[in-house]
Protein backbone atom coordinates (compact mmCIF):
# COMPACT_ATOMS: atom_id res chain seq x y z
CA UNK A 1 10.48 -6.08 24.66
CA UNK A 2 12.47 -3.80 27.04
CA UNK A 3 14.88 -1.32 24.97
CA UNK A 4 16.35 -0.17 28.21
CA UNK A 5 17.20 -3.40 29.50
CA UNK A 6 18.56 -4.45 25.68
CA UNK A 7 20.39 -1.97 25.04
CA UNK A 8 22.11 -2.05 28.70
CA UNK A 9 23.06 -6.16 28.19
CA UNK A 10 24.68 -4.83 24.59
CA UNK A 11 26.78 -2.21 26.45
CA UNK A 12 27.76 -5.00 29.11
CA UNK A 13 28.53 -7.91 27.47
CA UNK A 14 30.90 -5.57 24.23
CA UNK A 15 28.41 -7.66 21.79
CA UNK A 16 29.36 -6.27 18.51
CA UNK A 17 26.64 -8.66 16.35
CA UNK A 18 22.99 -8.10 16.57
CA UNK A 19 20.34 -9.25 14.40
CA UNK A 20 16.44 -8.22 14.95
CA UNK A 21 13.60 -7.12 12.91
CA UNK A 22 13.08 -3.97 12.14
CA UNK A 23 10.00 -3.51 14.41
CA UNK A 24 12.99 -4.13 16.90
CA UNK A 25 15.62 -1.98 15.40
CA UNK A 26 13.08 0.70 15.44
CA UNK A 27 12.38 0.37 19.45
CA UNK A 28 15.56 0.34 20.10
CA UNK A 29 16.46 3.55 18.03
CA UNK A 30 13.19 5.15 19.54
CA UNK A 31 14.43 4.77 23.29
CA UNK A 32 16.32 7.02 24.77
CA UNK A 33 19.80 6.57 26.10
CA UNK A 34 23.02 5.68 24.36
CA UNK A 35 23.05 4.81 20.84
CA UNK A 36 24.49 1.68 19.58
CA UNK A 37 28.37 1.32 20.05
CA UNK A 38 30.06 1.89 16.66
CA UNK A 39 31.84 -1.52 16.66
CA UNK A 40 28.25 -2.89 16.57
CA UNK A 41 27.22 -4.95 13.29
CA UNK A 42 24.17 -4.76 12.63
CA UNK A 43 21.86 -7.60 11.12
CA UNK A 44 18.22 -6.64 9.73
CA UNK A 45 15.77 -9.39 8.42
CA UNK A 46 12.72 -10.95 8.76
CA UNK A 47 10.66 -8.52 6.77
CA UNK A 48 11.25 -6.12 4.45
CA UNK A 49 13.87 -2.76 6.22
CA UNK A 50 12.19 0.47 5.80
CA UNK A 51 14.27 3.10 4.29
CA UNK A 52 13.98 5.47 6.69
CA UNK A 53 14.89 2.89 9.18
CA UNK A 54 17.98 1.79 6.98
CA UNK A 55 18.87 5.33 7.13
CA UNK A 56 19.14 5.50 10.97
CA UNK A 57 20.86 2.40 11.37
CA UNK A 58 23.45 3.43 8.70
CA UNK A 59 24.18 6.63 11.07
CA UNK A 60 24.40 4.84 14.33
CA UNK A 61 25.52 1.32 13.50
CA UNK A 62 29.42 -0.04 12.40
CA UNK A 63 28.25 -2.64 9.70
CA UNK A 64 24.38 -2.60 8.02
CA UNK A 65 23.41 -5.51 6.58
CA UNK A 66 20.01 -5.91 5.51
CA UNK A 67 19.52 -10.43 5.37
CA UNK A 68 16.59 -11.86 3.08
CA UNK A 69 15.60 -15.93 3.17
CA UNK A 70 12.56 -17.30 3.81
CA UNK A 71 12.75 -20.77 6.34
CA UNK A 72 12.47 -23.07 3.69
CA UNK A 73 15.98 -22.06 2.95
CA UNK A 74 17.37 -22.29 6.39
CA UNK A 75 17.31 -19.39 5.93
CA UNK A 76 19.52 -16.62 5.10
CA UNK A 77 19.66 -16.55 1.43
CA UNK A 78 20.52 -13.43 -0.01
CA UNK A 79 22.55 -10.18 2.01
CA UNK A 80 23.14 -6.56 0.69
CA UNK A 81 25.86 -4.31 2.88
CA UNK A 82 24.38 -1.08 2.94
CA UNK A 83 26.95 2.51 3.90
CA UNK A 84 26.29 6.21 3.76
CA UNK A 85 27.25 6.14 0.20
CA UNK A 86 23.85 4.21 -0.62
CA UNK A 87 21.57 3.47 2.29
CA UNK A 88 18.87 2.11 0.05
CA UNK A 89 17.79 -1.46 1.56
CA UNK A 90 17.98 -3.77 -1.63
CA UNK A 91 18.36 -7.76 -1.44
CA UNK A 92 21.70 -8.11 -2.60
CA UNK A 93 22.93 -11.03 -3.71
CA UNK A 94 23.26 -14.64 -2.88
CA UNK A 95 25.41 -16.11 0.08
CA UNK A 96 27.68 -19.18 -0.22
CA UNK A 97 26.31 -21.85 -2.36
CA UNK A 98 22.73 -20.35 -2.71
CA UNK A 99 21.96 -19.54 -6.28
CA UNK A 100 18.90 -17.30 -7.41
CA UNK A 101 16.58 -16.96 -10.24
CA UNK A 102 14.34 -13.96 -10.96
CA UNK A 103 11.44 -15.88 -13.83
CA UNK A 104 8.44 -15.08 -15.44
CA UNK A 105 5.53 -17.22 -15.48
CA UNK A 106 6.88 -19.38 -17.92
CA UNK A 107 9.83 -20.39 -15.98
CA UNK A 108 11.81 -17.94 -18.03
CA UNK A 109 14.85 -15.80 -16.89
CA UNK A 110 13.52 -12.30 -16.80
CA UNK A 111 15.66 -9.62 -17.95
CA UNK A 112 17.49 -7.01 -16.42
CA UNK A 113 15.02 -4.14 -15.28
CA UNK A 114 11.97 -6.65 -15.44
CA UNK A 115 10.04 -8.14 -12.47
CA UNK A 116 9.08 -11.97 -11.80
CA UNK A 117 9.33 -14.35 -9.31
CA UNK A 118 12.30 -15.27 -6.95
CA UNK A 119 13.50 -18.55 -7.02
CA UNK A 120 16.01 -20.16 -4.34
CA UNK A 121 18.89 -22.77 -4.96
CA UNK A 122 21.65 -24.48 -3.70
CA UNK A 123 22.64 -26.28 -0.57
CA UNK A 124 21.04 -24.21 1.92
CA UNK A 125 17.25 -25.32 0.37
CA UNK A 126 15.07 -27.93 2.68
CA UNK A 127 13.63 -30.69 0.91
CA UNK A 128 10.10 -30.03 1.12
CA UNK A 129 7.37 -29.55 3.87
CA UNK A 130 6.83 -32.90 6.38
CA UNK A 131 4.37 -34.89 5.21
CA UNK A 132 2.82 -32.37 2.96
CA UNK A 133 3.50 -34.18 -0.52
CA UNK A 134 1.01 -31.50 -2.94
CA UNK A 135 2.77 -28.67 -0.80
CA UNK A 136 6.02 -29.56 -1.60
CA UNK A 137 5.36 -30.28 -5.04
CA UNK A 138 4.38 -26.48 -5.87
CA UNK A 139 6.80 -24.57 -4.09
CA UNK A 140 9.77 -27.14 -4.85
CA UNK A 141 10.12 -27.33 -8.42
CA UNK A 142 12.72 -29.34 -10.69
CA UNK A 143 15.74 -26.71 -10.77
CA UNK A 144 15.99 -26.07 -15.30
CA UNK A 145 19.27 -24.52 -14.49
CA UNK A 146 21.07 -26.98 -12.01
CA UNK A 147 22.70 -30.25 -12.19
CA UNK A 148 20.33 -33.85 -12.35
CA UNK A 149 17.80 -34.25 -9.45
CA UNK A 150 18.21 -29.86 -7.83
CA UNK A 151 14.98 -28.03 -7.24
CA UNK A 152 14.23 -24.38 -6.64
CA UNK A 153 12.25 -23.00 -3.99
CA UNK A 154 9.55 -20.61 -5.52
CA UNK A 155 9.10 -17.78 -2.84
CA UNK A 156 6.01 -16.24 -3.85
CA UNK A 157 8.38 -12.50 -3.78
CA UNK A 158 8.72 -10.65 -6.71
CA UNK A 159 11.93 -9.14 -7.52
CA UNK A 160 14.61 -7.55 -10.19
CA UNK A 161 17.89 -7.22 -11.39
CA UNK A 162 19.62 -4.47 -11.44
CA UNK A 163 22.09 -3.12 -13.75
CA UNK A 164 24.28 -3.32 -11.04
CA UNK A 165 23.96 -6.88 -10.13
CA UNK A 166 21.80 -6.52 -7.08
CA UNK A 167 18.65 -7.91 -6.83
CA UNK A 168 15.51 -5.02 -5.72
CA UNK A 169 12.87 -6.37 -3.35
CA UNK A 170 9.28 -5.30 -5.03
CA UNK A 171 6.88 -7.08 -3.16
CA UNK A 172 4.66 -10.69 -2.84
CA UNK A 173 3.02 -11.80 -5.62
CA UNK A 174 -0.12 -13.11 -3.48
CA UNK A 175 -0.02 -9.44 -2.91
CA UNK A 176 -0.95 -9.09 -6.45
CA UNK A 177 -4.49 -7.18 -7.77
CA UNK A 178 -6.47 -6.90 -10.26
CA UNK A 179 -8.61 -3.73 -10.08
CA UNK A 180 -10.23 -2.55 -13.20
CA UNK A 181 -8.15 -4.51 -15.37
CA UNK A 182 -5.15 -3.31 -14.13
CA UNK A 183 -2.66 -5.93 -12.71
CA UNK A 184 -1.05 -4.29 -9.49
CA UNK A 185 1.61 -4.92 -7.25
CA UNK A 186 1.42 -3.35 -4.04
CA UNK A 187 4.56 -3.30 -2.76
CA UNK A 188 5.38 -1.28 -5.92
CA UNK A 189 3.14 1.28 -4.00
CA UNK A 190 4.50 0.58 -0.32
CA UNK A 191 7.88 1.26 -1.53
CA UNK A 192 7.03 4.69 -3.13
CA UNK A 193 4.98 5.46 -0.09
CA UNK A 194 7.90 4.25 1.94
CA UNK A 195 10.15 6.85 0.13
CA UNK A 196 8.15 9.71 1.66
CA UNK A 197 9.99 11.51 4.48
CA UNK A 198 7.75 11.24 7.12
CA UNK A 199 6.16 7.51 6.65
CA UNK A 200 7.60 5.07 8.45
CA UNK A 201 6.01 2.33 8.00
CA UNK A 202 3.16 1.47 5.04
CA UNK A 203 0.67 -1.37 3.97
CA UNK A 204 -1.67 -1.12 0.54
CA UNK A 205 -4.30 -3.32 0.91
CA UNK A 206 -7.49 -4.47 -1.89
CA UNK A 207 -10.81 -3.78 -0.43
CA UNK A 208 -14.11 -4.75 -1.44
CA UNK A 209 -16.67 -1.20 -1.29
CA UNK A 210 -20.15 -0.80 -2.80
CA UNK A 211 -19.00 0.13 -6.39
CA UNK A 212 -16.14 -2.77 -6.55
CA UNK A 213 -12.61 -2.79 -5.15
CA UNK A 214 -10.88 -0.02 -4.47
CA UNK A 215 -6.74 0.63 -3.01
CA UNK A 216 -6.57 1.53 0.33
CA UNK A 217 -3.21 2.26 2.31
CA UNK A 218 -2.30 2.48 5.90
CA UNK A 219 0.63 4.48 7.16
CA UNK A 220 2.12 5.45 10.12
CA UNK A 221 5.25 7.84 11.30
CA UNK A 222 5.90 11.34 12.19
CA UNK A 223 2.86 13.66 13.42
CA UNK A 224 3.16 15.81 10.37
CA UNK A 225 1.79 12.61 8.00
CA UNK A 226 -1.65 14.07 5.78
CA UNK A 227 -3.34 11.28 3.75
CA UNK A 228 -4.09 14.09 0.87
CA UNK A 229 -0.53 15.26 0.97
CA UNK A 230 0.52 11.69 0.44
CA UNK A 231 -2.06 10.99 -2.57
CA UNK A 232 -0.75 14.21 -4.22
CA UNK A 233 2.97 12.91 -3.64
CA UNK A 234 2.03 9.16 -4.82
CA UNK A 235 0.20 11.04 -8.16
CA UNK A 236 3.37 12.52 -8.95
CA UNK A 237 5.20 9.28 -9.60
CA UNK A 238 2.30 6.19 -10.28
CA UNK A 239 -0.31 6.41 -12.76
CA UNK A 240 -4.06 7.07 -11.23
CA UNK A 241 -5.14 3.26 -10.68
CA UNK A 242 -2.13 2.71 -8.47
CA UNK A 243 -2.61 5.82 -6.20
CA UNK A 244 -4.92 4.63 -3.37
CA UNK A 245 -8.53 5.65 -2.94
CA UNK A 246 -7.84 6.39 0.74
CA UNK A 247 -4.73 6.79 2.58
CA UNK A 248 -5.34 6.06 6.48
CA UNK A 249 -2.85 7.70 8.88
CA UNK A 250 -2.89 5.40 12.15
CA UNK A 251 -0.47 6.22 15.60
CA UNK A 252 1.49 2.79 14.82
CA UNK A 253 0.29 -0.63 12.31
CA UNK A 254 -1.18 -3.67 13.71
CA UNK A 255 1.75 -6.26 14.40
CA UNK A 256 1.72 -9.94 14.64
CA UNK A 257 3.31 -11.26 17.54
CA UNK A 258 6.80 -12.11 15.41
CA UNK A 259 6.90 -8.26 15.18
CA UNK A 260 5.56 -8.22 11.43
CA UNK A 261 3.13 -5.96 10.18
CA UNK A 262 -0.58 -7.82 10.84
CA UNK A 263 -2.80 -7.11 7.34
CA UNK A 264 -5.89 -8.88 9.17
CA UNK A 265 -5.81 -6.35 12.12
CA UNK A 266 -5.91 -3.60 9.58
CA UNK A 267 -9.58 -1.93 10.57
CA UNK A 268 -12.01 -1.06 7.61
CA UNK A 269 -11.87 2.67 6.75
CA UNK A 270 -15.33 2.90 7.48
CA UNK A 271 -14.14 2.05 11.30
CA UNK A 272 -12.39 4.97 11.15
CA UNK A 273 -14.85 8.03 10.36
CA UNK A 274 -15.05 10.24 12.83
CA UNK A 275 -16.54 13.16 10.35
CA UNK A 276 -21.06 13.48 11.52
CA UNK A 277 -23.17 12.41 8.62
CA UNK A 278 -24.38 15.47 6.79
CA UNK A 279 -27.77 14.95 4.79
CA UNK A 280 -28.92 16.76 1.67
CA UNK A 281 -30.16 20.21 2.26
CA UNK A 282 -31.07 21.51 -1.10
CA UNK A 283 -32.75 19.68 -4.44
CA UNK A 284 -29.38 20.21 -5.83
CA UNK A 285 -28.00 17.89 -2.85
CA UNK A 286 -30.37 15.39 -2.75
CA UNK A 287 -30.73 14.84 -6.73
CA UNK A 288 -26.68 14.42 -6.48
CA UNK A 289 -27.16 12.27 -3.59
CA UNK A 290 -29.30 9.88 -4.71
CA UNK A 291 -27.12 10.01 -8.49
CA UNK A 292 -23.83 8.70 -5.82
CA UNK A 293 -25.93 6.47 -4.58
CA UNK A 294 -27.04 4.85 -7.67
CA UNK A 295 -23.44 4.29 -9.04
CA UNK A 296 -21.68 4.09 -5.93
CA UNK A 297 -23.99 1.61 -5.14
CA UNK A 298 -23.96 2.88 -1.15
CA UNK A 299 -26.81 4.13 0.38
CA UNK A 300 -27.04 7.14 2.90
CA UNK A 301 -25.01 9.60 0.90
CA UNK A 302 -24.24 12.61 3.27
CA UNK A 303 -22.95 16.08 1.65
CA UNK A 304 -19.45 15.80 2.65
CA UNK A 305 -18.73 12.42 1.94
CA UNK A 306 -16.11 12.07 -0.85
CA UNK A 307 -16.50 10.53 -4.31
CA UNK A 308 -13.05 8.58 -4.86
CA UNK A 309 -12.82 7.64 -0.89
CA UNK A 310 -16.38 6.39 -1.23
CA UNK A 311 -14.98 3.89 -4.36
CA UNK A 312 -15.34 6.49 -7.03
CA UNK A 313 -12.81 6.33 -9.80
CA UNK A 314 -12.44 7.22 -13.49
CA UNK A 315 -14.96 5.09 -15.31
CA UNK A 316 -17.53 5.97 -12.39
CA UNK A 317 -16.81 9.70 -12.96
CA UNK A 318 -17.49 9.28 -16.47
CA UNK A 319 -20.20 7.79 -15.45
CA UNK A 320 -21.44 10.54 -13.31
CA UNK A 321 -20.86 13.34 -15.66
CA UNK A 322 -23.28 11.33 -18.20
CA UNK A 323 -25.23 10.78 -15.39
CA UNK A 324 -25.41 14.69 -14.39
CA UNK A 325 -26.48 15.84 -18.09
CA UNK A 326 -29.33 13.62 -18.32
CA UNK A 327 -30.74 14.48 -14.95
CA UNK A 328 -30.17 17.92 -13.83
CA UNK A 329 -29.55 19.38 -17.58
CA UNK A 330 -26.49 20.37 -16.87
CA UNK A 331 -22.71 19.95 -19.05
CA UNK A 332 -19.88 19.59 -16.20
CA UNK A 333 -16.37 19.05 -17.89
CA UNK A 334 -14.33 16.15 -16.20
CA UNK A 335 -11.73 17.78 -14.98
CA UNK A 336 -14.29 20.59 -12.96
CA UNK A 337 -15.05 16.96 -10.86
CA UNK A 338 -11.70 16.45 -9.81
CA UNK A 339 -12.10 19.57 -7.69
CA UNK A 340 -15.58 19.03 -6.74
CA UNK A 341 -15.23 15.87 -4.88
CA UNK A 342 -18.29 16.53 -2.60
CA UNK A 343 -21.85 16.29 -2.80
CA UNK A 344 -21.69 19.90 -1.09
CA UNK A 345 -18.96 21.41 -3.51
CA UNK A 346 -20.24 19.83 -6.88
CA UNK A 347 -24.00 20.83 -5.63
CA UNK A 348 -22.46 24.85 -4.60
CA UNK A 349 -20.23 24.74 -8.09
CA UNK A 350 -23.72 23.70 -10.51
CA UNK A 351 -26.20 26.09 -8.67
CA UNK A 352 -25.72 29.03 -11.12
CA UNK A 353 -26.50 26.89 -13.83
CA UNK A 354 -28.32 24.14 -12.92
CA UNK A 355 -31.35 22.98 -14.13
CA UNK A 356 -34.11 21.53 -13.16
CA UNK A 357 -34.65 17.48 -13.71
CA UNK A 358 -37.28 17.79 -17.12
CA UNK A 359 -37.92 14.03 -16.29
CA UNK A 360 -39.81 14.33 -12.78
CA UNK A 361 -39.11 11.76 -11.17
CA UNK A 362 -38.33 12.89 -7.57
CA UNK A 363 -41.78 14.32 -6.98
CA UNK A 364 -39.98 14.73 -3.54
CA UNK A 365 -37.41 17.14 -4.40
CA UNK A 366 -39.73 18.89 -7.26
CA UNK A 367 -42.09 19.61 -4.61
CA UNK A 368 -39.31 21.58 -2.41
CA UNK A 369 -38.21 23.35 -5.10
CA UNK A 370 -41.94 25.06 -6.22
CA UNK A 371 -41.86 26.03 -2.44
CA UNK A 372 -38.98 28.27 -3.26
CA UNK A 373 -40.66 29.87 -6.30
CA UNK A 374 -42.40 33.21 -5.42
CA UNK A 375 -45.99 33.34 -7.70
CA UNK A 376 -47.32 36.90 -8.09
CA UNK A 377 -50.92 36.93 -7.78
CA UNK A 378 -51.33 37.84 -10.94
């Protein structure tokens, strides 16, 4: 836990291996002093290496290995050299007498290009989990491509091929959602987060909000990181279900005391608002208001609250726009709500049109508005 005092036993002792995770690599690059002698090889595992971290290390270190292998292969299974030449932190492929599969659900070899599940042979593999028979029965299956009596670890990771030969770390299937029908991986959108120059370190979560589930993403890294610069950079390259709702910017991620990246410690977005609840000031306002409210299914709307952070998406805004024409009379296109994500901007950008809810039934708001009708006395 002491960089200084690390990094002064290294120069001392000549070690030239060192293997940490990359929590660790990171403190150590962070600290000031000498960097790491170039004779040094460097080991990364544990979790999954950052490639901005992978990056560093490649500058400072003599060898860069990133090491994948869960403990119920004891428990290095896979390693991938990375250089200069290509600093991107993939799996690899298998050490001495390991052997892996990439399936799909049906236990079939997925193709080139394709994701599934990683699965673990060879000597290295444990035989199952003490005293734990139903355990050991899931995750150790009966190996279809070994000899008589081998068994595969199933590692709950999902993986691919490459062209190349070396296997591409995507993410953990338990880390699998389904939001709207959509099946989503979220490490497929940690990794494209990950690619963004100043994140260092990213976690998409599923979270439960008054309309349904909705993606939200936690970063961390240089001072410079924006949460709508990020959502703008993540539209560019995922469709709309997979960009987050909300992107939270936090000084540095919850981490388990292993060093890994703590998803229970993550705090609720709503923990996080800082911005004062603004109420409705107009009828405009508070008919909107109460319309979120309905099919947001969250009470309290305030003016600057926004419609996709608040669990909004594209069925709801459908939604809304039908919801907008039969109550305030009025025709707004969809795209015209993508840029009036406020109660405050849609209210200010349907004033010179709007009209007037025919059906009466906010006596409340009906009332306010005769108040601002001048009568002649005639």
């Amino acid at each position: 836990h002491d960089p200084g005092q690390l990094k002064a036993l290294v120069t001392a002792q000549g070690v030239t291996m060192i293997q940490a995770t990359p929590s660790t690599w990171r403190m150590l690059l962070d600290h000031d002093g000498p960097p790491l002698p170039q004779s040094c090889r460097v080991l990364c595992g544990g979790e999954a290496l950052p490639p901005d971290l992978s990056r560093r290390l490649v500058t400072q270190a003599g060898e860069l290995w990133n090491l994948y292998g869960p403990t119920e292969t004891t428990v290095w299974s896979a390693r991938h050299r990375l250089d200069a030449q290509d600093d991107r932190p993939m799996l690899g492929g298998p050490i001495g007498k390991t052997t892996l599969h990439i399936l799909d659900n049906d236990l079939n070899l997925a193709p080139v290009g394709v994701a599934g599940e990683l699965y673990i042979g060879g000597e290295g593999l444990a035989r199952g989990y003490w005293q734990r028979g139903a355990l050991t029965a899931e995750r150790f299956i009966p190996d279809p491509f070994g000899p008589a009596g081998a068994r595969l670890y199933r590692t709950g990771d999902v993986a691919r091929w490459r062209s190349d030969g070396v296997i591409e770390y995507i993410g953990r299937s338990d880390h699998q959602v389904k939001i709207r029908g959509f099946r989503i991986e979220l490490g497929e959108i940690e990794a494209r987060l990950m690619e963004q120059a100043a994140v260092r370190a990213a976690i998409v979560v599923a979270r439960e909000v008054g309309a349904g589930r909705q993606l939200v993403a936690y970063v961390s890294g240089e001072a410079s990181l924006d949460g709508s610069a990020l959502k703008t950079a993540l539209s560019s390259v995922l469709p709309d279900y997979m960009v987050p709702a909300r992107i939270v910017v936090l000084d540095r991620l919850p981490l388990t005391p292993n060093g890994k990246i703590d998803r229970k410690a993550l705090p609720a977005p709503d923990q996080l608002a800082t911005a004062e609840h603004v109420a409705p000031r107009t009828p405009t306002e508070a008919a909107l208001a109460a319309i979120w409210a309905d099919l947001l299914r969250q009470p309290n709307i305030g003016v600057t609250d926004n419609f996709f952070e608040l669990g909004g998406d594209s069925l709801t805004a459908v939604q809304l726009i039908s919801r907008i024409k039969r109550d305030l009379g009025h025709d707004l296109p969809l795209n015209r709500l993508f840029e009036m994500t406020t109660v405050e901007t849609m209210a200010a950008g349907l004033a010179p049109e709007i009209q007037v809810d025919k059906r009466g039934d906010d006596i409340a708001a009906m009332l306010d508005m005769l108040k601002e009708v001048e009568f002649s006395d005639e």
